[in-house]
C-alpha atoms as a PDB file:
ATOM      1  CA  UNK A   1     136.577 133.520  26.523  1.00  0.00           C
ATOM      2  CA  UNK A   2     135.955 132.903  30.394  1.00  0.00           C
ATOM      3  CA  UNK A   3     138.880 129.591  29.872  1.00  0.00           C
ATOM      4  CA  UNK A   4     142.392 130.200  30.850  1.00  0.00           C
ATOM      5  CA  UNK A   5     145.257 130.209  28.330  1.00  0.00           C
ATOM      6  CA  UNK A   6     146.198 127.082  29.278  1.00  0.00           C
ATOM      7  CA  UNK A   7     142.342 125.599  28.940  1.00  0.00           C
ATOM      8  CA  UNK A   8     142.111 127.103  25.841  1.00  0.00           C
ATOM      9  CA  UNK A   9     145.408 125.519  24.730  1.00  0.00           C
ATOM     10  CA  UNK A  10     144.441 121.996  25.396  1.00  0.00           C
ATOM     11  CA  UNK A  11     141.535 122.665  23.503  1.00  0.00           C
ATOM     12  CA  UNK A  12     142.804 123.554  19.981  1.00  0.00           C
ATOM     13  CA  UNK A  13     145.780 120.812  20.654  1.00  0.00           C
ATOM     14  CA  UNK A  14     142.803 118.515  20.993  1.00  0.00           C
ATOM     15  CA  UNK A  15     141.354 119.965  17.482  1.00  0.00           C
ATOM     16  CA  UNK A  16     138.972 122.830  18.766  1.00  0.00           C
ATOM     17  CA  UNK A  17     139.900 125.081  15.793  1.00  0.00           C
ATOM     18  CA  UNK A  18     137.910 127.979  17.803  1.00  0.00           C
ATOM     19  CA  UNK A  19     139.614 127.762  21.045  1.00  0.00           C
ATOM     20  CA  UNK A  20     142.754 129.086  18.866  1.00  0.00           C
ATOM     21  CA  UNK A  21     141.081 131.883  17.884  1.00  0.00           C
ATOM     22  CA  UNK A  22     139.262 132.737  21.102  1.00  0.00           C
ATOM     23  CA  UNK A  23     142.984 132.622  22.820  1.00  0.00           C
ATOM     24  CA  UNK A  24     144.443 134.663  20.195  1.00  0.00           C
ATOM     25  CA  UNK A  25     141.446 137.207  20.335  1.00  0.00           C
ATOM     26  CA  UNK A  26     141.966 137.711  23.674  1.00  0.00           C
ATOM     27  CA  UNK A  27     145.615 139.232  23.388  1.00  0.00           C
ATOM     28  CA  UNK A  28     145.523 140.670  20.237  1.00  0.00           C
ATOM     29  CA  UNK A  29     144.615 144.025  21.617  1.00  0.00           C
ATOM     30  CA  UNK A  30     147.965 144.062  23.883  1.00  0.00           C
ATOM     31  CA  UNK A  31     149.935 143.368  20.634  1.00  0.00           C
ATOM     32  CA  UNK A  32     148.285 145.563  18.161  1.00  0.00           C
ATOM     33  CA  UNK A  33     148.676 148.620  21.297  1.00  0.00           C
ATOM     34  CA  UNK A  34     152.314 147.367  21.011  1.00  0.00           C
ATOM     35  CA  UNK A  35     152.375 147.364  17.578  1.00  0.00           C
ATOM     36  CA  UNK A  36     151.052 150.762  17.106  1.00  0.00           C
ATOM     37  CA  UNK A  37     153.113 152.358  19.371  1.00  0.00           C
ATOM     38  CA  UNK A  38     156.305 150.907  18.529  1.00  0.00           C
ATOM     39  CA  UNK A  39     155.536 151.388  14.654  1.00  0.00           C
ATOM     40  CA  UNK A  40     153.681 154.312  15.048  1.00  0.00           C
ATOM     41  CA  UNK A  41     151.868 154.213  12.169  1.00  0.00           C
ATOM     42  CA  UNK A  42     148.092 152.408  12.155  1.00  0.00           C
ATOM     43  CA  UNK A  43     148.809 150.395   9.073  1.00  0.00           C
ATOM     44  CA  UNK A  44     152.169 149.135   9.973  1.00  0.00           C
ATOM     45  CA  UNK A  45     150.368 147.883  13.484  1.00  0.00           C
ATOM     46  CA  UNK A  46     147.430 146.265  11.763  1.00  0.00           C
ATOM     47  CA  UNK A  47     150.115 144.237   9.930  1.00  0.00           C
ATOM     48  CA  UNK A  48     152.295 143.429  12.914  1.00  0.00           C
ATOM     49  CA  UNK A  49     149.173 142.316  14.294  1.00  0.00           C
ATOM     50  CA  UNK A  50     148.033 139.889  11.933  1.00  0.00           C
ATOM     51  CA  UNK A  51     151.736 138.374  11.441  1.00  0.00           C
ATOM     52  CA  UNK A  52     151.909 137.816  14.912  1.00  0.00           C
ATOM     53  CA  UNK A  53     148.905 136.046  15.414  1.00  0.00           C
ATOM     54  CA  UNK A  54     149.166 133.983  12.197  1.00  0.00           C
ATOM     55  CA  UNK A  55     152.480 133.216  13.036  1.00  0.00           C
ATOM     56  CA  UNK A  56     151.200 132.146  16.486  1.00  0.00           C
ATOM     57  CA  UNK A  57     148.778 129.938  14.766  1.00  0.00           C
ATOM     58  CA  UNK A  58     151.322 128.118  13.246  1.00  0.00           C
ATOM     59  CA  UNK A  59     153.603 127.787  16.101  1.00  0.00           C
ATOM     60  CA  UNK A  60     151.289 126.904  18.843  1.00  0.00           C
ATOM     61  CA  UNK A  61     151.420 123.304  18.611  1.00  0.00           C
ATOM     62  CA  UNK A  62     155.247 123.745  19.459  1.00  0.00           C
ATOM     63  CA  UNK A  63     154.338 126.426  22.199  1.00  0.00           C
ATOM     64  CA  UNK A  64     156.015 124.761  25.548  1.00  0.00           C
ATOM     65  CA  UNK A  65     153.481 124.309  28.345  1.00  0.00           C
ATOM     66  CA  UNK A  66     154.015 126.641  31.908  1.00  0.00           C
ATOM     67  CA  UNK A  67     155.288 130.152  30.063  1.00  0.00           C
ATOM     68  CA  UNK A  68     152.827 132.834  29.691  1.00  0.00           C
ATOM     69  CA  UNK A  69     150.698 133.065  25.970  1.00  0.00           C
ATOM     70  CA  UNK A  70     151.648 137.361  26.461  1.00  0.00           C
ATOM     71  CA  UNK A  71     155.336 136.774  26.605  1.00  0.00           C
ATOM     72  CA  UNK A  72     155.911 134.252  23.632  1.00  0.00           C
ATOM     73  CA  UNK A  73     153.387 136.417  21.136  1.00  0.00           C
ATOM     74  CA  UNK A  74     155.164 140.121  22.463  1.00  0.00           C
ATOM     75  CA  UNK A  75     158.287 138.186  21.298  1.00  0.00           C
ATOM     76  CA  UNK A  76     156.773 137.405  18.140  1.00  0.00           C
ATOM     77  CA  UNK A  77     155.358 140.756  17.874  1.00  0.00           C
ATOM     78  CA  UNK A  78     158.663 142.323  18.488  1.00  0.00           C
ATOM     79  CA  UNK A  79     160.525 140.344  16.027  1.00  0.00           C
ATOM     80  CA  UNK A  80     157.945 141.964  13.159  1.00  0.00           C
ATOM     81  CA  UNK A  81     158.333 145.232  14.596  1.00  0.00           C
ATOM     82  CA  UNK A  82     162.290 145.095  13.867  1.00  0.00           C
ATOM     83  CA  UNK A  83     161.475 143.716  10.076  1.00  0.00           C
ATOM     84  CA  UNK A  84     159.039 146.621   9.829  1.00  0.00           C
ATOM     85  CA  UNK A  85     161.227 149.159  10.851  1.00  0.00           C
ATOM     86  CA  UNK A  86     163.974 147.771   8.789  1.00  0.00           C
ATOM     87  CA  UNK A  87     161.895 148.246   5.540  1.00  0.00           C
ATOM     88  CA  UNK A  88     161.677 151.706   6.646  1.00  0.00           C
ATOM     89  CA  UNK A  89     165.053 152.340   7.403  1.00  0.00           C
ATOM     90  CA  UNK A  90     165.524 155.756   4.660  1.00  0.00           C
ATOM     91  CA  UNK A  91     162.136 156.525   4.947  1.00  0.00           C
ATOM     92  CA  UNK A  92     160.837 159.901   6.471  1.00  0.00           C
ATOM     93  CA  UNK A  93     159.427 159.412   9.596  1.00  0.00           C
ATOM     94  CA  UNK A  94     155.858 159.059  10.061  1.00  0.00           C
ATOM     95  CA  UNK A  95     153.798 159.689  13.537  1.00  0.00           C
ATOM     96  CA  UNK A  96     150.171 159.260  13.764  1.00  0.00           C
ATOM     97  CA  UNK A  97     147.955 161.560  15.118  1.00  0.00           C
ATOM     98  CA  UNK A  98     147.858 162.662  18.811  1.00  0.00           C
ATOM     99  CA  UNK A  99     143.982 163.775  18.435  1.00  0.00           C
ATOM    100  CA  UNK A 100     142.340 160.310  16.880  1.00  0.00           C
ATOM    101  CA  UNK A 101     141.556 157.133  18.565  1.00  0.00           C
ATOM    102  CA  UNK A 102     140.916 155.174  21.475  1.00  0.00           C
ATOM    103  CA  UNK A 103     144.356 154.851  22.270  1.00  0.00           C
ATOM    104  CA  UNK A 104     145.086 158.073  22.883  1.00  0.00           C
ATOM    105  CA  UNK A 105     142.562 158.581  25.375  1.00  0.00           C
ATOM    106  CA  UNK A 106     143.299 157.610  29.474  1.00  0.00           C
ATOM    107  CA  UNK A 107     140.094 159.177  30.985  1.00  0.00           C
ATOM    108  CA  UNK A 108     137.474 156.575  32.555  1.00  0.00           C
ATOM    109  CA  UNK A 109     133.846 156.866  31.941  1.00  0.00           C
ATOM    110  CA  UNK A 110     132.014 159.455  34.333  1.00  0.00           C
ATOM    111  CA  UNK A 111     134.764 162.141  34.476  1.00  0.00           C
ATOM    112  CA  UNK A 112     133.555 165.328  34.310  1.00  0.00           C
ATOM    113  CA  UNK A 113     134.516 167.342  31.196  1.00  0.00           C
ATOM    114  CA  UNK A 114     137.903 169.035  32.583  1.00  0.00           C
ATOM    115  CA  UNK A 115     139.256 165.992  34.052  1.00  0.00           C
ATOM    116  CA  UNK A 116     138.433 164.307  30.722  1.00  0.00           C
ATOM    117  CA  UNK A 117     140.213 167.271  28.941  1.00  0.00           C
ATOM    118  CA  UNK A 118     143.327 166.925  31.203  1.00  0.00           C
ATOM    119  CA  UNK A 119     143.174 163.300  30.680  1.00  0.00           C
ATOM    120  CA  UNK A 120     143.287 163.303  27.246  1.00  0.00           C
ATOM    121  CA  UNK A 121     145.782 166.148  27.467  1.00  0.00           C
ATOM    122  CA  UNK A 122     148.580 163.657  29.551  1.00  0.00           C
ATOM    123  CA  UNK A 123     147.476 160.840  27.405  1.00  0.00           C
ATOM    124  CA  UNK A 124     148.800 163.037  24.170  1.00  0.00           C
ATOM    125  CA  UNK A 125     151.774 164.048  25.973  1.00  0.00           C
ATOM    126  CA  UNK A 126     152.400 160.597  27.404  1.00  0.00           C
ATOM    127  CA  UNK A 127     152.188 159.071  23.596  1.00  0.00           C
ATOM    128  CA  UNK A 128     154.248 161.377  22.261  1.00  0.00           C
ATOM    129  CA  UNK A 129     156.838 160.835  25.182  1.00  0.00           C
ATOM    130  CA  UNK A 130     156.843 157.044  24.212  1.00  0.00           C
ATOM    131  CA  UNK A 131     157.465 157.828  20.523  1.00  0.00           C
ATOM    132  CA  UNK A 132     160.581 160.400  20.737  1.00  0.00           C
ATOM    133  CA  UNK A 133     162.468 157.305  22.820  1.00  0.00           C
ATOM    134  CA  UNK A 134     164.658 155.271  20.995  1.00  0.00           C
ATOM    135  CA  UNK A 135     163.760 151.334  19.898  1.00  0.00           C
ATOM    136  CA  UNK A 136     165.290 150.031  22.271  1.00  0.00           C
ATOM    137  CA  UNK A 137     164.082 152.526  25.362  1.00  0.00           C
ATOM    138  CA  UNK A 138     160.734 152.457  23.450  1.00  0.00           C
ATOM    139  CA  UNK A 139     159.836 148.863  23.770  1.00  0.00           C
ATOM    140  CA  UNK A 140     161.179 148.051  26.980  1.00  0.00           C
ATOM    141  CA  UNK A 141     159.288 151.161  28.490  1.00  0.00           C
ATOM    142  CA  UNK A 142     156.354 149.556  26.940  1.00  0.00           C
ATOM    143  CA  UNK A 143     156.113 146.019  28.095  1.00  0.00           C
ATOM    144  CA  UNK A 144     157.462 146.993  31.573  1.00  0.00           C
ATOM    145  CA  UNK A 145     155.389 149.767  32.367  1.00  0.00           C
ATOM    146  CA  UNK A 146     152.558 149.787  29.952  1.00  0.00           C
ATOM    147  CA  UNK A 147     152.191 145.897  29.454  1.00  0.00           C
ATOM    148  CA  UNK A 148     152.665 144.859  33.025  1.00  0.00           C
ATOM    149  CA  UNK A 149     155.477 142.336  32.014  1.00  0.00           C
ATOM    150  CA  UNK A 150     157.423 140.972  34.588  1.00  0.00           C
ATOM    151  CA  UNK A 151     160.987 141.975  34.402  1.00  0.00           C
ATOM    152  CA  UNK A 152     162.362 138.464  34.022  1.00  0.00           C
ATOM    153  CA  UNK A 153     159.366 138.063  31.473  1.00  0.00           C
ATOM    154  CA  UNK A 154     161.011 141.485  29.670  1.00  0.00           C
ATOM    155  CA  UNK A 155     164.455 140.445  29.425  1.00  0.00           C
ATOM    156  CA  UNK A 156     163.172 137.277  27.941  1.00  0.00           C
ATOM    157  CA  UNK A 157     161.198 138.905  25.126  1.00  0.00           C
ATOM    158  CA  UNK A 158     164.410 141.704  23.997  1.00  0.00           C
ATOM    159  CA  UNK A 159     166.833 138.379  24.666  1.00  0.00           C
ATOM    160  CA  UNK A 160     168.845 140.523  27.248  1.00  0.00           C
ATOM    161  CA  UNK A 161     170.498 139.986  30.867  1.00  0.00           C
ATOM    162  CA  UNK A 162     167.421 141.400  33.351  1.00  0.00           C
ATOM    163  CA  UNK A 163     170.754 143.909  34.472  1.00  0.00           C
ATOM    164  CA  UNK A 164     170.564 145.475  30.952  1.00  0.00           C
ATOM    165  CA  UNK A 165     166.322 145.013  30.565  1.00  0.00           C
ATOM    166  CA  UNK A 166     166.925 147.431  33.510  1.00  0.00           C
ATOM    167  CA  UNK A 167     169.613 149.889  32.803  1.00  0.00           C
ATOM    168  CA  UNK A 168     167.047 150.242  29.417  1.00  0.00           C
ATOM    169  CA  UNK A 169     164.090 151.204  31.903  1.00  0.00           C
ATOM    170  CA  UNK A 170     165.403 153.417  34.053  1.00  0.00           C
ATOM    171  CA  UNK A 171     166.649 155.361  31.426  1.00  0.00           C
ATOM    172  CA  UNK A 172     163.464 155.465  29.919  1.00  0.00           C
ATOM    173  CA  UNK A 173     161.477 156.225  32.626  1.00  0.00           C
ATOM    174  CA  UNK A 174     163.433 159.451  33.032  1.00  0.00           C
ATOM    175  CA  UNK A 175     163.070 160.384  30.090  1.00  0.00           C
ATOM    176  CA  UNK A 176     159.415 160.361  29.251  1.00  0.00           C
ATOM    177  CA  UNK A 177     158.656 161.891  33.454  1.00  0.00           C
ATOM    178  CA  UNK A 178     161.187 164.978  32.201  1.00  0.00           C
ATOM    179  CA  UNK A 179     159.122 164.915  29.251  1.00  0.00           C
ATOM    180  CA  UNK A 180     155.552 165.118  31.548  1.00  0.00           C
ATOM    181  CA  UNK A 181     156.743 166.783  34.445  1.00  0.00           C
ATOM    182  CA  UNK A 182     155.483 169.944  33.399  1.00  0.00           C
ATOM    183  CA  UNK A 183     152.000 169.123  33.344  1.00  0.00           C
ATOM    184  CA  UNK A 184     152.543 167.086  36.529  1.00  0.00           C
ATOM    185  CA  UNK A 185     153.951 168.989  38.507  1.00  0.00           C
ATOM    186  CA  UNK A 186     152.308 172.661  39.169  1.00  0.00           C
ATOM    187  CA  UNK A 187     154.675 175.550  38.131  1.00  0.00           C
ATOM    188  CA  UNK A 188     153.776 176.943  41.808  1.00  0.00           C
ATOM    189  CA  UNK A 189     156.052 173.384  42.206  1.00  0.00           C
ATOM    190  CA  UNK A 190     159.975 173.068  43.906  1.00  0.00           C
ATOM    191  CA  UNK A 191     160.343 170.915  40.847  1.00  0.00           C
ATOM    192  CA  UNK A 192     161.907 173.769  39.727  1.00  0.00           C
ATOM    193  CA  UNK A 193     164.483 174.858  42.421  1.00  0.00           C
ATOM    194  CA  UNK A 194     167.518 172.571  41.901  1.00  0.00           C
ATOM    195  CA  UNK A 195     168.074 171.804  45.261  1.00  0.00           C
ATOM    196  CA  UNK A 196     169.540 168.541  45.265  1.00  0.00           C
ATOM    197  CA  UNK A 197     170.722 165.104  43.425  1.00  0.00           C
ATOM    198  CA  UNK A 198     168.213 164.047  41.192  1.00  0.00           C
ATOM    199  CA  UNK A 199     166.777 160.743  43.287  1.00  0.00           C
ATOM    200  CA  UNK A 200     164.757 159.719  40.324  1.00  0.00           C
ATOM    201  CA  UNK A 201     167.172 157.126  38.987  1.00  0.00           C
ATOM    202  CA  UNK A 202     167.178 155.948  42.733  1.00  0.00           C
ATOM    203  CA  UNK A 203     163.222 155.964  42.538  1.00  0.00           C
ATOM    204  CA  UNK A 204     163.285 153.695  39.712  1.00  0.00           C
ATOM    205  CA  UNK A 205     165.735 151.275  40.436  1.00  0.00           C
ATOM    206  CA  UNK A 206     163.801 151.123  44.303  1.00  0.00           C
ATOM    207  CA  UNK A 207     160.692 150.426  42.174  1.00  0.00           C
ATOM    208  CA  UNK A 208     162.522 147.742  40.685  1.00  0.00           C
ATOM    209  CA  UNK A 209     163.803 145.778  43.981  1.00  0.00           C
ATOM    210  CA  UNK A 210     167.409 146.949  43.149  1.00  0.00           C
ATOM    211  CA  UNK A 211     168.060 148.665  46.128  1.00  0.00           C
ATOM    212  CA  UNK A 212     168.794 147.343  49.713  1.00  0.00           C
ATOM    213  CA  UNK A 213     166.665 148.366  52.983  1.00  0.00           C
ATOM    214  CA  UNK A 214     169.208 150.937  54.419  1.00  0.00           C
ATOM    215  CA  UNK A 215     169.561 152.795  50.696  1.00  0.00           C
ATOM    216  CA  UNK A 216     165.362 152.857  50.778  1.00  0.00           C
ATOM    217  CA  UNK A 217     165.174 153.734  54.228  1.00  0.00           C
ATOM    218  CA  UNK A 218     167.607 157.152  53.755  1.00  0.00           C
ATOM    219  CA  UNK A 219     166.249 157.801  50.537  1.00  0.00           C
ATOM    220  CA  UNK A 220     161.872 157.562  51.844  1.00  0.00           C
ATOM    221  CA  UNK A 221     163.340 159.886  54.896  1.00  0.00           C
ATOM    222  CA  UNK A 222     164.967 162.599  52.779  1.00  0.00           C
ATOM    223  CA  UNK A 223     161.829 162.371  50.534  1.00  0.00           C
ATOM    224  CA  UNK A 224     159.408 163.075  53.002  1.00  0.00           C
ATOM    225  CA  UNK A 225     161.414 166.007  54.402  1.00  0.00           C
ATOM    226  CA  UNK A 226     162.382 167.523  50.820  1.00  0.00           C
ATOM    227  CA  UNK A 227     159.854 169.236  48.989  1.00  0.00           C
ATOM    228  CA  UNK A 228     161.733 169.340  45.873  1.00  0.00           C
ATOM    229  CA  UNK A 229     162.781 165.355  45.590  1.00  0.00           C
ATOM    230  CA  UNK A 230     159.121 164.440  46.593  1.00  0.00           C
ATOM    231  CA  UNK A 231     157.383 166.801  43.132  1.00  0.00           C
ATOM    232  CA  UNK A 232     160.293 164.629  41.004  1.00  0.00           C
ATOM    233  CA  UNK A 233     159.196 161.522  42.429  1.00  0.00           C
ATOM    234  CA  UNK A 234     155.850 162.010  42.617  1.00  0.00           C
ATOM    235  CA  UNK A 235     155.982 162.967  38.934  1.00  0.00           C
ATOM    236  CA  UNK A 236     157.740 159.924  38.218  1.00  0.00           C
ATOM    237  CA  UNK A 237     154.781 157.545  40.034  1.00  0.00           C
ATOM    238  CA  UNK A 238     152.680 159.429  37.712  1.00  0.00           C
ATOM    239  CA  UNK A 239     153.872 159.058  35.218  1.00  0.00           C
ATOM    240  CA  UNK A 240     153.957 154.935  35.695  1.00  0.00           C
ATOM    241  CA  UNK A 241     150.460 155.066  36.520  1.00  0.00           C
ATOM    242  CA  UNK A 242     149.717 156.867  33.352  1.00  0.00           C
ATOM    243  CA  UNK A 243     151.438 153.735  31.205  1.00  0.00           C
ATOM    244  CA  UNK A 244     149.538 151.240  33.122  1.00  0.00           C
ATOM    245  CA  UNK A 245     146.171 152.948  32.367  1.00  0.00           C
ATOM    246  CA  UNK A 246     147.129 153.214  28.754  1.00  0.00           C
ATOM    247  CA  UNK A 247     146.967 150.046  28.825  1.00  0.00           C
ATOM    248  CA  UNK A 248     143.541 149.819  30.051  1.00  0.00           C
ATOM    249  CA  UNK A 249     142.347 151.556  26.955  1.00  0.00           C
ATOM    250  CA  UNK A 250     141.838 151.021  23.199  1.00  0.00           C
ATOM    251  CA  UNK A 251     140.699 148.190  21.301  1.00  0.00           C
ATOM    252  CA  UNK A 252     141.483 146.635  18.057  1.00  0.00           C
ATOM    253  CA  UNK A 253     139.176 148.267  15.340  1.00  0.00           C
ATOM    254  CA  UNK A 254     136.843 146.204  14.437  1.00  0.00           C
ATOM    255  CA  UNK A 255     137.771 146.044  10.851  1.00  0.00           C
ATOM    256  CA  UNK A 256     141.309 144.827  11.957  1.00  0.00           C
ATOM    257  CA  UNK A 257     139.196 141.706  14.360  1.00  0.00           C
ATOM    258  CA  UNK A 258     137.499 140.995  11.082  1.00  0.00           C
ATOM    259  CA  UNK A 259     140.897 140.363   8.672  1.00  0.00           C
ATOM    260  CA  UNK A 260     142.508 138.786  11.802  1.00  0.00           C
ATOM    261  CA  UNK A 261     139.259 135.676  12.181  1.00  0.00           C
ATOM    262  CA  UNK A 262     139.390 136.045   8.378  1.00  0.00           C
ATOM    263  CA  UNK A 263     143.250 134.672   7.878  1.00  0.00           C
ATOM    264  CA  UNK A 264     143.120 132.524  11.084  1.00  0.00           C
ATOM    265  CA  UNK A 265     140.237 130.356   9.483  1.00  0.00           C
ATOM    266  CA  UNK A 266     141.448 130.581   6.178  1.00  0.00           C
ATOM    267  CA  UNK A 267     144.386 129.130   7.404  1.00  0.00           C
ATOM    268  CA  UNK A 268     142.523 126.771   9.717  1.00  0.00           C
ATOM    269  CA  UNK A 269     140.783 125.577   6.554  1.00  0.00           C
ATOM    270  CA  UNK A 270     144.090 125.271   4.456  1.00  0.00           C
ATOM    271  CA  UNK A 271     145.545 123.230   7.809  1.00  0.00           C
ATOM    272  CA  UNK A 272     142.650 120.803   7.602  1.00  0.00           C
ATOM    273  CA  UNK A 273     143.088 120.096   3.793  1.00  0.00           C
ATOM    274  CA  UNK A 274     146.647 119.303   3.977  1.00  0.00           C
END
């Protein structure tokens, strides 16, 4: 598992039938966290997960040398998302469980037990942020801010101009910080005296690159003078640091690891006897 993507590439081109599943191993947890939070529901994800990667497995050999192994199977990942939720277009909506799983759980190892409480407290809040947005808000949200995706790489997976991928993320972005800002922000907080334009959107789109030096200059000045713009944007760095240490957490069950090596070798042994 210590070879790069590309290594690992050559390899099964060259008929290492393991090297596929070692570099399919190593990002299935990205998609299956993608999977369950854009399905939200554990069953849907497990299947995402192994459609993506068998789907992968059949592709690979077509997969075009210099792009990044994440990007192509989020792509993939995405496209069974949309299938899945089509199926369920009619049905009631089902959410999984803010209490269960590894997912659901930001605190590192050695916390003491109220930070651990508070983390797991934000990580609940966080998830349930993610799942009231949209599709469309959803997914960008997550492989910007959770996944670490470039934006170019984004725009690329939702087959959008990086000026829309963007529009998407800032708009999302707001909405999950208004969602967390309470617990953010301390109610003893000028988060709550309306004093003046909301510079989030401005925070973002700075984040982003998308604003020249003289617009970041006047905006960092009036932040560090203004209590009240400082708690928003504070709350919304947060808040981004919160996705990216999702990310850091959960694994694919192990039951899930075991039906995905099952299907890749079954269909490794089908390949070889055709």
């Amino acid at each position: 598992m210590d070879s790069t993507d590309e290594a690992l590439i050559a390899a099964f081109r060259s008929g290492d039938g393991r090297a596929l599943e070692s570099l399919l191993e190593r990002h299935a947890p990205a998609v299956y966290r993608f999977g369950t939070k854009m399905c939200r529901d554990p069953e849907d994800a497990k299947d995402v997960l192994q459609d993506t990667l068998l789907a992968a497995a059949r592709g690979l050999h077509e997969f075009r040398s210099g792009a990044a192994v994440s990007t192509w199977l989020f792509a993939i990942a995405r496209s069974f998302c949309i299938k899945m939720r089509r199926r369920r277009v009619g049905s009631p909506a089902e959410h999984t469980s803010l209490d269960e799983g590894d997912a659901r759980t930001v605190a590192s190892a050695g916390v003491s037990p109220d930070d651990a409480a508070s983390h797991r407290e934000l990580g609940a809040a966080l998830d349930a942020a993610i799942s009231e947005l949209d599709p469309i808000h959803r997914e960008v949200l997550l492989l910007r801010d959770v996944e670490g995706l470039s934006a170019q790489e984004v725009a690329g997976v939702l087959g959008v101009s990086v000026e829309a991928m963007k529009s998407r993320l800032h708009r999302a972005r707001i909405a999950v910080r208004e969602r967390l800002a309470p617990l953010l922000v301390p109610s003893s907080s000028p988060e709550t005296v309306p004093a003046c334009p909301d510079l989030v959107p401005v925070l973002s789109q700075y984040l982003e690159g998308d604003i020249g030096p003289d617009q970041c200059a006047t905006m960092e000045r009036h932040v560090r003078q203004c209590p009240y713009c400082k708690a928003r944007c504070d709350s919304l760095r947060s808040t981004l640091a919160l996705c990216r240490r999702s990310a850091e957490s959960g694994t694919v069950p192990a039951e899930v690891q075991e039906l995905v090596r099952r299907a890749l070798r079954e269909q490794r042994t089908a390949s070889s006897a055709s």
